[in-house]
C-alpha atoms as a PDB file:
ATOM      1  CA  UNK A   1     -87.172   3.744 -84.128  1.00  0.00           C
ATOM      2  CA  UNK A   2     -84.135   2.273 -86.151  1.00  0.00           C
ATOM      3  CA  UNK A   3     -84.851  -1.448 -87.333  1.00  0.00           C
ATOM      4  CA  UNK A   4     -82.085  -3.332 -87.608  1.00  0.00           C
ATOM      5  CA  UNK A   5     -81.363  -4.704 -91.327  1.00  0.00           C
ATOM      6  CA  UNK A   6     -81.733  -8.069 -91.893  1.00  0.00           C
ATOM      7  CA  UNK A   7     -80.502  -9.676 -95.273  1.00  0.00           C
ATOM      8  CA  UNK A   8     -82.544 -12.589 -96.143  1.00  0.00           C
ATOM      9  CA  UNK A   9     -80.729 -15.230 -98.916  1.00  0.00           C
ATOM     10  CA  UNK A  10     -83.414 -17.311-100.391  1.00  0.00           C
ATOM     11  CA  UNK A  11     -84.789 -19.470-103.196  1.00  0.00           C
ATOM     12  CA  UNK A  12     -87.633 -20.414-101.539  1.00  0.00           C
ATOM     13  CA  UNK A  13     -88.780 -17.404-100.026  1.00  0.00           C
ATOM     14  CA  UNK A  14     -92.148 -17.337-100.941  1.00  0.00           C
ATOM     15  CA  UNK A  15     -93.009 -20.806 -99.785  1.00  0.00           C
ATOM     16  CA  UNK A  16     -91.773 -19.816 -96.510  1.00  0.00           C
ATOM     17  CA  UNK A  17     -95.434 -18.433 -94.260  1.00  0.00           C
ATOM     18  CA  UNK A  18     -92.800 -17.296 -91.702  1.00  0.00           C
ATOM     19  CA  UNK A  19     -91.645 -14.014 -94.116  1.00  0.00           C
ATOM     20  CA  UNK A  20     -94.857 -13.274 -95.433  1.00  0.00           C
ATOM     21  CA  UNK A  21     -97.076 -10.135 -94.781  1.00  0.00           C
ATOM     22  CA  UNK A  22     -98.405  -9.501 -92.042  1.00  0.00           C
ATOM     23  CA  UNK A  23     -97.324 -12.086 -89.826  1.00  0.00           C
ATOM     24  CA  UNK A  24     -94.186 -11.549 -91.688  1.00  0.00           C
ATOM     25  CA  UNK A  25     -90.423 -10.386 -89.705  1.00  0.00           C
ATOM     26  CA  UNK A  26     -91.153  -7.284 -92.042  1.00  0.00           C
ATOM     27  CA  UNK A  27     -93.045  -5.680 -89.268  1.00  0.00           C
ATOM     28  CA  UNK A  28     -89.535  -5.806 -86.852  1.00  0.00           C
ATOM     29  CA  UNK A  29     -87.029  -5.733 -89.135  1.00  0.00           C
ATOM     30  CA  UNK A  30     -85.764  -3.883 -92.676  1.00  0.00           C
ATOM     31  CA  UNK A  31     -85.206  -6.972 -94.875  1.00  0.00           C
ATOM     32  CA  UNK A  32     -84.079  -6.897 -98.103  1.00  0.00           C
ATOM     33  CA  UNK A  33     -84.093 -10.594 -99.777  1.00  0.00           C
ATOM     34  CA  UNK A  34     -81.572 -12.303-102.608  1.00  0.00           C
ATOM     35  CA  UNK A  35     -81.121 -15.236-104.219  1.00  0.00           C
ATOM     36  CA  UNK A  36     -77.478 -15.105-105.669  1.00  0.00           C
ATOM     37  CA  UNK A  37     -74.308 -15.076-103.733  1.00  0.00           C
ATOM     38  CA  UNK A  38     -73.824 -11.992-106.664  1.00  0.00           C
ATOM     39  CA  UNK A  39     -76.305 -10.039-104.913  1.00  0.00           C
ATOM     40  CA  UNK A  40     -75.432 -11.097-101.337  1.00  0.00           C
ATOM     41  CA  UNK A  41     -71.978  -9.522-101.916  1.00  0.00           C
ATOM     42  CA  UNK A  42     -73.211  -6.145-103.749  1.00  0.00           C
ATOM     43  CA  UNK A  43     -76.193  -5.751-100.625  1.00  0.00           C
ATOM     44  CA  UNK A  44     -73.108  -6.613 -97.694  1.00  0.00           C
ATOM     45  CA  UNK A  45     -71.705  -3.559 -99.826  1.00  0.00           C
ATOM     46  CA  UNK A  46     -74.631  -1.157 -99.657  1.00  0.00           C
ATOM     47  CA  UNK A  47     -76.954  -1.945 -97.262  1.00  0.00           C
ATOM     48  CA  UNK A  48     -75.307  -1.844 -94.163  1.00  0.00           C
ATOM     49  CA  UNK A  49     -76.616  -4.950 -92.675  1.00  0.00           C
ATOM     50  CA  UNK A  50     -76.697  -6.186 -89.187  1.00  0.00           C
ATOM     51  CA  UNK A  51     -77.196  -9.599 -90.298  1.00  0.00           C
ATOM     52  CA  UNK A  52     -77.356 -12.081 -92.810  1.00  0.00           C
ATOM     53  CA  UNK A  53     -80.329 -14.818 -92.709  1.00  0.00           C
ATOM     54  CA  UNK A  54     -80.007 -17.864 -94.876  1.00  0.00           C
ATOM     55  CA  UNK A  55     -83.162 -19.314 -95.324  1.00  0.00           C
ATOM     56  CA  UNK A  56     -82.752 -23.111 -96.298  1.00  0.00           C
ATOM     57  CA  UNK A  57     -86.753 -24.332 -95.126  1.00  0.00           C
ATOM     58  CA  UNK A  58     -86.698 -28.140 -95.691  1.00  0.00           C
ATOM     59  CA  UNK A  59     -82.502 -28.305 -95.003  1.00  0.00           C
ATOM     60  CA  UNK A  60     -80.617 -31.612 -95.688  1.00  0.00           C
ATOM     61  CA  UNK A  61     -77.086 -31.611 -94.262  1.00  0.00           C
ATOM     62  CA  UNK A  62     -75.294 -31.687 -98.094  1.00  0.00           C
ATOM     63  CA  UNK A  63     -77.039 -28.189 -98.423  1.00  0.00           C
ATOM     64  CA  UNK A  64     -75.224 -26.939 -95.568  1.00  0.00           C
ATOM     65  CA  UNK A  65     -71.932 -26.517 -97.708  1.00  0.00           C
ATOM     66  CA  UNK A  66     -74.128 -23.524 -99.524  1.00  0.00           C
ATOM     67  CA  UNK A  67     -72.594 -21.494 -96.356  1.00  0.00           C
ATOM     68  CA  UNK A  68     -68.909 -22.405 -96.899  1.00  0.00           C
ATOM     69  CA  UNK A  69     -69.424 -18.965 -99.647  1.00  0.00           C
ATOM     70  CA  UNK A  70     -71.339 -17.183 -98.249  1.00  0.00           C
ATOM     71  CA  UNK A  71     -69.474 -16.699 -94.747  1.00  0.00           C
ATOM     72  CA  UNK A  72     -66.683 -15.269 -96.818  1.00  0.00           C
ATOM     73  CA  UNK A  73     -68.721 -12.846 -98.248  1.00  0.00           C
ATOM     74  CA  UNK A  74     -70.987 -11.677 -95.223  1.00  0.00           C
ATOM     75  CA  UNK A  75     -67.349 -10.969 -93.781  1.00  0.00           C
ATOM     76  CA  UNK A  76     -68.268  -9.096 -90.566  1.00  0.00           C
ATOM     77  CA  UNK A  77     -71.657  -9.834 -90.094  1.00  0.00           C
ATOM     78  CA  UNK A  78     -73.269 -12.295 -88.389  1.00  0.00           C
ATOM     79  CA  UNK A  79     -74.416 -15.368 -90.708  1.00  0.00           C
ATOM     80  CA  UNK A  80     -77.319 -17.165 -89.207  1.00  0.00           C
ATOM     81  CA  UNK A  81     -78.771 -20.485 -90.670  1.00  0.00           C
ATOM     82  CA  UNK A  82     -82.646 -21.010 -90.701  1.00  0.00           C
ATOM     83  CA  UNK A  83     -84.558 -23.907 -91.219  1.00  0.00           C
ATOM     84  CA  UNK A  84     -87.782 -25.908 -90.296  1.00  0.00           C
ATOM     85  CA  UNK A  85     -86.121 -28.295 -89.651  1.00  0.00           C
ATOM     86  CA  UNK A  86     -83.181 -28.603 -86.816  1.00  0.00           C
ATOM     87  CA  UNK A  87     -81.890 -32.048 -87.384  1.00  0.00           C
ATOM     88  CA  UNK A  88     -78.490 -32.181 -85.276  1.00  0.00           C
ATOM     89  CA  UNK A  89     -76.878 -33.180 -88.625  1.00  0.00           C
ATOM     90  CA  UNK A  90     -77.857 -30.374 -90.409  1.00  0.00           C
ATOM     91  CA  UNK A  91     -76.873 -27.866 -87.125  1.00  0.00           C
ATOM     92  CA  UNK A  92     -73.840 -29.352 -86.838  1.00  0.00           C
ATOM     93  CA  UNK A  93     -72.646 -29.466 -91.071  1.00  0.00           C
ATOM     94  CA  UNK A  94     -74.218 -25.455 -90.681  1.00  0.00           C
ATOM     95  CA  UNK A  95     -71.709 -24.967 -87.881  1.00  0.00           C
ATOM     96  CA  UNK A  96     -68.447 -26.711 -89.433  1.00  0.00           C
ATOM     97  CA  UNK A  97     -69.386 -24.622 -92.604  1.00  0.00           C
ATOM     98  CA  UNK A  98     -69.511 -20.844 -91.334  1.00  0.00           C
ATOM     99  CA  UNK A  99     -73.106 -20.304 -89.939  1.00  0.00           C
ATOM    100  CA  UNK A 100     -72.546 -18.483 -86.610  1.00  0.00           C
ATOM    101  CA  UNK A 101     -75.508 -19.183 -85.525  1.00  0.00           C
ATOM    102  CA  UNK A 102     -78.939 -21.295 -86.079  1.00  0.00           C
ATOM    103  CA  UNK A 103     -82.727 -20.910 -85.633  1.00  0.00           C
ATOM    104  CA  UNK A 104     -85.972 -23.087 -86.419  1.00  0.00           C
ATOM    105  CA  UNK A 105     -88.209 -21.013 -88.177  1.00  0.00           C
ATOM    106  CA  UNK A 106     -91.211 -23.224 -87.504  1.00  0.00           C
ATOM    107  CA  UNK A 107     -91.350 -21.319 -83.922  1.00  0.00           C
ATOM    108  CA  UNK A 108     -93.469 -18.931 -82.789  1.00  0.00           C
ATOM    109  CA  UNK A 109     -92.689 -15.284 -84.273  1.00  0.00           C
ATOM    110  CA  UNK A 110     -91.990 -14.007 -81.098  1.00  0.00           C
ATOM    111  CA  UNK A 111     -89.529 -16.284 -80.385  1.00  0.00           C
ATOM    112  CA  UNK A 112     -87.641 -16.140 -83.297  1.00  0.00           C
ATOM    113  CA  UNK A 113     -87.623 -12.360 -83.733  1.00  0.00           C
ATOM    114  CA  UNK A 114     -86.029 -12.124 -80.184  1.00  0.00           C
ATOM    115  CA  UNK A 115     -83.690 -14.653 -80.903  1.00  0.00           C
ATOM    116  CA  UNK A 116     -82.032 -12.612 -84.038  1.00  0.00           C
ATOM    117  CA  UNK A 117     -82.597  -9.145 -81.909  1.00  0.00           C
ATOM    118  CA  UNK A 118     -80.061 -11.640 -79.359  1.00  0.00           C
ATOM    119  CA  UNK A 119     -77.723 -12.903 -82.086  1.00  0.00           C
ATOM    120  CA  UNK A 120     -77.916  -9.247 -83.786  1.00  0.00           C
ATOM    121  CA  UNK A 121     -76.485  -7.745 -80.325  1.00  0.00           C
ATOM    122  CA  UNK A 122     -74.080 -10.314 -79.751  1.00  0.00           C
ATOM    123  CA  UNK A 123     -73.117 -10.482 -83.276  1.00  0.00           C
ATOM    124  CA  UNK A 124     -72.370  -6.607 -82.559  1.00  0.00           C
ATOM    125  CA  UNK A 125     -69.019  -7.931 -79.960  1.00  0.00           C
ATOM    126  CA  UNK A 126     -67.896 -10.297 -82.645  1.00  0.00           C
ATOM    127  CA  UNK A 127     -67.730  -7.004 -85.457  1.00  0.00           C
ATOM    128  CA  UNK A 128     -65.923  -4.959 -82.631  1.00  0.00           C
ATOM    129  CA  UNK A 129     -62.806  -7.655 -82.039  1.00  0.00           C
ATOM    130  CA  UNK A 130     -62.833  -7.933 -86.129  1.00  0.00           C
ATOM    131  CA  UNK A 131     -62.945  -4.248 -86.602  1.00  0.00           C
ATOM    132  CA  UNK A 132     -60.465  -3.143 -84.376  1.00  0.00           C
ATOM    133  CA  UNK A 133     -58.440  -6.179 -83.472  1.00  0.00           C
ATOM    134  CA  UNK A 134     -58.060  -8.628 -86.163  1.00  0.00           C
ATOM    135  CA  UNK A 135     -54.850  -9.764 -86.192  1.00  0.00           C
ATOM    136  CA  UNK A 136     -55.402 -10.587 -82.065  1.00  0.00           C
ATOM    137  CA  UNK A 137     -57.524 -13.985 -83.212  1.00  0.00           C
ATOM    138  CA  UNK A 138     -54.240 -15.548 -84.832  1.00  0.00           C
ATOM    139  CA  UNK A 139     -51.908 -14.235 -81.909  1.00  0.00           C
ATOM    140  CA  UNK A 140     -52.744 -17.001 -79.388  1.00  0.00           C
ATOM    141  CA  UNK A 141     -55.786 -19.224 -78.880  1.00  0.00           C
ATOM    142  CA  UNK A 142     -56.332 -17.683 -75.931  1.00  0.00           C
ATOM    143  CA  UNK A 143     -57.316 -14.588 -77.303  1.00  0.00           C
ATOM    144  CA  UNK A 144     -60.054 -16.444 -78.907  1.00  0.00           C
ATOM    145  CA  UNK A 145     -60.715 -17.867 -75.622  1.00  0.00           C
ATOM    146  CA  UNK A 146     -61.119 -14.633 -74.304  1.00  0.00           C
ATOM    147  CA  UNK A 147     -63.712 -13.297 -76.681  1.00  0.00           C
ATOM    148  CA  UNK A 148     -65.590 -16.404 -76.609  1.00  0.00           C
ATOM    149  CA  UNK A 149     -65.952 -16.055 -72.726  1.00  0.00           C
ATOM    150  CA  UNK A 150     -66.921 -12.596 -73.416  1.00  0.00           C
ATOM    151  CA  UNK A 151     -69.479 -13.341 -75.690  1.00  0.00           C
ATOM    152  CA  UNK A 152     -71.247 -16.637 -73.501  1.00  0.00           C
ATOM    153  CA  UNK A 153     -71.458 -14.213 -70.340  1.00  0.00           C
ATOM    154  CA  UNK A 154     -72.463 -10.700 -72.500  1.00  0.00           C
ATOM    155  CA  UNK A 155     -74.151  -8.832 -70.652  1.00  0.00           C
ATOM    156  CA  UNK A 156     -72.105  -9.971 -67.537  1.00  0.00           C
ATOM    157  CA  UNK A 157     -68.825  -8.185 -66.939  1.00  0.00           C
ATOM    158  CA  UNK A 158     -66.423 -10.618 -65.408  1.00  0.00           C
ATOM    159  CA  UNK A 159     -63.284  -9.468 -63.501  1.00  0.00           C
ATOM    160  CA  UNK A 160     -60.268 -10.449 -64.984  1.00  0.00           C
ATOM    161  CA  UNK A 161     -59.689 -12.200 -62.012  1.00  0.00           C
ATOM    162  CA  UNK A 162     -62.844 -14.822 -63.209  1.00  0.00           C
ATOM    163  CA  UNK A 163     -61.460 -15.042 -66.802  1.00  0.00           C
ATOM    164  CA  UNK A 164     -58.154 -16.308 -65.146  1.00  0.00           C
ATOM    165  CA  UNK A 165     -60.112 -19.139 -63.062  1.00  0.00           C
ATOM    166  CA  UNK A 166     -61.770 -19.570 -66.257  1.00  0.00           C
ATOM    167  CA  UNK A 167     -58.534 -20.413 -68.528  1.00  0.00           C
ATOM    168  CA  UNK A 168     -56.263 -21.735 -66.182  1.00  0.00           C
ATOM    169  CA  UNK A 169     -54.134 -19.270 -65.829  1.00  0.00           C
ATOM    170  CA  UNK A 170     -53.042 -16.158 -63.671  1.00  0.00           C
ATOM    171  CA  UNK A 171     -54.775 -12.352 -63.747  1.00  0.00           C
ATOM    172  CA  UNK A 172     -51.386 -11.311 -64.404  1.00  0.00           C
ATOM    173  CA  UNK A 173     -51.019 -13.439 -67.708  1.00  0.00           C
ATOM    174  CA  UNK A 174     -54.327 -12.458 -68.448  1.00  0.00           C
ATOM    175  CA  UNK A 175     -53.078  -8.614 -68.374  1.00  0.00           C
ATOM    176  CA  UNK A 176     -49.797  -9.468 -69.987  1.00  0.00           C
ATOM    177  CA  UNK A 177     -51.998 -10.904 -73.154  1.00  0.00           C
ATOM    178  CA  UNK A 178     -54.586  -8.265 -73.400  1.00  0.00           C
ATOM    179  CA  UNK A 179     -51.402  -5.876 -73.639  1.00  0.00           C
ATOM    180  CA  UNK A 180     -50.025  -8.130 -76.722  1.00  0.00           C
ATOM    181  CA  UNK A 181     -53.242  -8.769 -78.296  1.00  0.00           C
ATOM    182  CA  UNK A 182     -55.062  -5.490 -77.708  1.00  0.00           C
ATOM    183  CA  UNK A 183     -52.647  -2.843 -76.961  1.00  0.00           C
ATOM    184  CA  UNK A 184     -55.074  -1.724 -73.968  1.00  0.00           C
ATOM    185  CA  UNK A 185     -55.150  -2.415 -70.316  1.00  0.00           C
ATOM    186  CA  UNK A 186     -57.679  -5.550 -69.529  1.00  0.00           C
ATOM    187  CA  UNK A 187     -59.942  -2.950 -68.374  1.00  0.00           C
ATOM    188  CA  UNK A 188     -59.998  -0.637 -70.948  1.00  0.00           C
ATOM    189  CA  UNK A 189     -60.737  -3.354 -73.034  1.00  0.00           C
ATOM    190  CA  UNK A 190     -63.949  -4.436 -71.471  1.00  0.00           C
ATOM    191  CA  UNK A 191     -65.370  -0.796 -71.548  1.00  0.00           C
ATOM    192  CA  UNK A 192     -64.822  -0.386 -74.982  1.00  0.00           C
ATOM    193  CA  UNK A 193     -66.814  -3.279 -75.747  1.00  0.00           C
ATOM    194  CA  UNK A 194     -70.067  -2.429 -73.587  1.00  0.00           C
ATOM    195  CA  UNK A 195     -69.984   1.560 -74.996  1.00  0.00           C
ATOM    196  CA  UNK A 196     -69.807   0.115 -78.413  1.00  0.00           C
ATOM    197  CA  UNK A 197     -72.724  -1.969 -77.083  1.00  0.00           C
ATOM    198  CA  UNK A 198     -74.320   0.673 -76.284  1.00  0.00           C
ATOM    199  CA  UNK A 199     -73.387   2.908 -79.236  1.00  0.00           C
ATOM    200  CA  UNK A 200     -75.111   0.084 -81.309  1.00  0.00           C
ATOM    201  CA  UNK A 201     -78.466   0.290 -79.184  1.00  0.00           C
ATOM    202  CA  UNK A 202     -78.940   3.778 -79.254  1.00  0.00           C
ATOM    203  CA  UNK A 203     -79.004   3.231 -83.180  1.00  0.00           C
ATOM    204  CA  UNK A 204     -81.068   0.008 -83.896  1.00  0.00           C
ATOM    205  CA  UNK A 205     -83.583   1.039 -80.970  1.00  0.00           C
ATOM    206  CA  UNK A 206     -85.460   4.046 -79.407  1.00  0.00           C
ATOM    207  CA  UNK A 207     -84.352   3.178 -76.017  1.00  0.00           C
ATOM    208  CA  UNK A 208     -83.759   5.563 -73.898  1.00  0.00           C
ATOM    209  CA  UNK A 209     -80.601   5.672 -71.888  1.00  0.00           C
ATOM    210  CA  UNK A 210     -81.552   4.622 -68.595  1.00  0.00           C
ATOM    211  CA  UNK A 211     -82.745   1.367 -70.597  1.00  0.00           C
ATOM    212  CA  UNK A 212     -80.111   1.014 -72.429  1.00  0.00           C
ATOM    213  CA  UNK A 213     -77.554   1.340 -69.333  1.00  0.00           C
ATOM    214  CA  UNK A 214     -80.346  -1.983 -67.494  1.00  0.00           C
ATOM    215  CA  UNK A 215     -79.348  -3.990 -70.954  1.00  0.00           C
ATOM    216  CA  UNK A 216     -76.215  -4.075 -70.722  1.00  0.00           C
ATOM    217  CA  UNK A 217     -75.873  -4.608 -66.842  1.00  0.00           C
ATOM    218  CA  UNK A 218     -74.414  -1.367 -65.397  1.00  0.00           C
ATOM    219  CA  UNK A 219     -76.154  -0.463 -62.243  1.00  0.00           C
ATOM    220  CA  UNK A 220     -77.160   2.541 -62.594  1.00  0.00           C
ATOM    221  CA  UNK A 221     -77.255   5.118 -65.664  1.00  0.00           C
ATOM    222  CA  UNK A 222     -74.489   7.322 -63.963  1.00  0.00           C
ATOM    223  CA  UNK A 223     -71.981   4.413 -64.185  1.00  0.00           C
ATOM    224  CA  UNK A 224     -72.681   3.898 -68.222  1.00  0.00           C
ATOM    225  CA  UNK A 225     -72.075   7.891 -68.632  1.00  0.00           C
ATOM    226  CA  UNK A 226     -68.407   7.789 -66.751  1.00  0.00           C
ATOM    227  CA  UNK A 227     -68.038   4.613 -69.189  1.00  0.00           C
ATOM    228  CA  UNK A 228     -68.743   7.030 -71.907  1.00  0.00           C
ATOM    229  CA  UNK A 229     -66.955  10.444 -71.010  1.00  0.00           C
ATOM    230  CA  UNK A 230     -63.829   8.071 -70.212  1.00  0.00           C
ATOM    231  CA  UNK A 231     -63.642   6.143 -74.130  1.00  0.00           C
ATOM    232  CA  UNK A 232     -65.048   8.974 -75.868  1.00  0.00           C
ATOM    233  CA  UNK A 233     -65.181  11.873 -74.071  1.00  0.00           C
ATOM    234  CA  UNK A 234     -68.973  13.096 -73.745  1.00  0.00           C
ATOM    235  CA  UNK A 235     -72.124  11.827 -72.806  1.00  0.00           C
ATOM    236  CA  UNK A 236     -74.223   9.243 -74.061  1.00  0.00           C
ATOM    237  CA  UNK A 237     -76.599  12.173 -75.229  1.00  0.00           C
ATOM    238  CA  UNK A 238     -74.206  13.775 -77.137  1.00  0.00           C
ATOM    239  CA  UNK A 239     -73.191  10.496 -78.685  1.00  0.00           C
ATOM    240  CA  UNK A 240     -77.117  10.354 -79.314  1.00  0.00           C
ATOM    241  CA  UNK A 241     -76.721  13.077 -82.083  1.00  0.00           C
ATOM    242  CA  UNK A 242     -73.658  11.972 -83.621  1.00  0.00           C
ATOM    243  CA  UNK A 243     -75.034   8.941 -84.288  1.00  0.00           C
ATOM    244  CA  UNK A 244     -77.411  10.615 -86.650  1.00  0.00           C
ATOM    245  CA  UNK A 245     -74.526  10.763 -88.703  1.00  0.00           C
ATOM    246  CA  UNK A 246     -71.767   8.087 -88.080  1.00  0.00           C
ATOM    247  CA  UNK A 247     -71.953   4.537 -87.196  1.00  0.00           C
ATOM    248  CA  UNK A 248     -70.497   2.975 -83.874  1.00  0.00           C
ATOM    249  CA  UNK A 249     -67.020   2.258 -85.290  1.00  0.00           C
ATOM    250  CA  UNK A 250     -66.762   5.643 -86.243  1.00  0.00           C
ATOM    251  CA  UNK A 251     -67.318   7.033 -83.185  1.00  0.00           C
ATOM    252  CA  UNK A 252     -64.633   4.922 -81.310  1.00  0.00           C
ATOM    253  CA  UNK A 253     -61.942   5.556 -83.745  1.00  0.00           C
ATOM    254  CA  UNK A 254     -62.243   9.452 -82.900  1.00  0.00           C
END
């Protein structure tokens, strides 16, 4: 099985029971840990991380601004604030400053792990709209509207019909955008986001791809495979192998 990586910025790691052996995330995840913004940058740069944890433990809301640098340096990847604490001051100063995301690391193990698996596979649609469509986030704010729709209903597939209803505005407009902002058809679009989905499983997990096809909502297994032989032209199988060698970005740029 393929972990995901999980880089874990901390001063105080070692007073934290949460990261230590054996009840440890070490077990679930492949962590490497810093305590610079020096080697947060050089690890983004080399170790290929699905996340980026910043650990503060006992959090005021003045140590929030910490995260102002840092979310320019985890650029892509999904910057998630932990604390004992969860004060609504110090979720909210996280928030205005960059975190993407927040958890209480005084919960249960379970719990938590889960919660980053979540924010590691949602994290994956904000990296795809990044990657491949940057400049669409300062065409309009409904673009951004769009993807944060996308990203409250993941695993859901909503018609373009409900994102309409949703924004106020017509399925026609909606099509006319995605054209601008995407270059794609609105439903090109969406299946290019669930087989990158489901590129990104089949490389952090050993789920199989019947599994795989129940996460991410398609009905049956048959339905994921058309998804796949129609963006990349072969199975999810074959795409199995490739992705011994390439990572999911590479395999929808070819």
């Amino acid at each position: 099985m393929n972990k995901p990586k999980l880089i874990i910025y901390s001063q105080q790691i070692s007073e934290c029971p949460f990261f230590v052996p054996p009840s440890g995330i070490k077990t679930d995840f492949i962590t490497e840990v810093v305590g610079t913004s020096e080697e947060l940058l050089n690890k983004i740069k080399t170790f290929n991380a699905d996340a980026v944890l910043v650990c503060f433990c006992q959090a005021e809301e003045k140590d929030a601004v910490e995260l102002l640098r840092l979310d320019v340096l985890t650029n892509l990847v999904p910057l998630i604030a932990c604390s004992r604490t969860d004060s609504s001051d110090f979720v909210c100063a996280a928030s205005k400053n960059g975190a993407d995301y927040f958890i209480n690391c005084s919960e249960e193990k379970e719990k938590i792990v889960s919660t980053i698996n979540k924010i590691i596979q949602h994290g994956g649609i904000k990296k795809f709209f990044e990657y491949f469509y940057q400049d669409s986030f300062t065409l309009s704010s409904y673009t951004n509207k769009i993807i944060k729709i996308i990203l409250n209903t993941f695993p859901n597939r909503l018609h373009e019909n409900e994102f309409a209803r949703q924004l106020g505005v017509t399925p026609r407009w909606i099509r006319k955008l995605c054209n601008q902002a995407f270059k794609i058809k609105f439903s090109k679009l969406m299946r290019r986001i669930w087989v990158y989905q489901a590129l990104r499983l089949v490389k952090l997990t050993n789920f199989d791809n019947g599994e795989i096809a129940l996460l991410l909502n398609y009905s049956e297994e048959g339905s994921m495979v058309r998804d796949f032989r129609k963006e990349l032209g072969y199975s999810p199988t074959k795409a199995r192998e490739l992705l011994m060698n390439y990572n999911p970005e590479d395999m929808l740029k070819k």
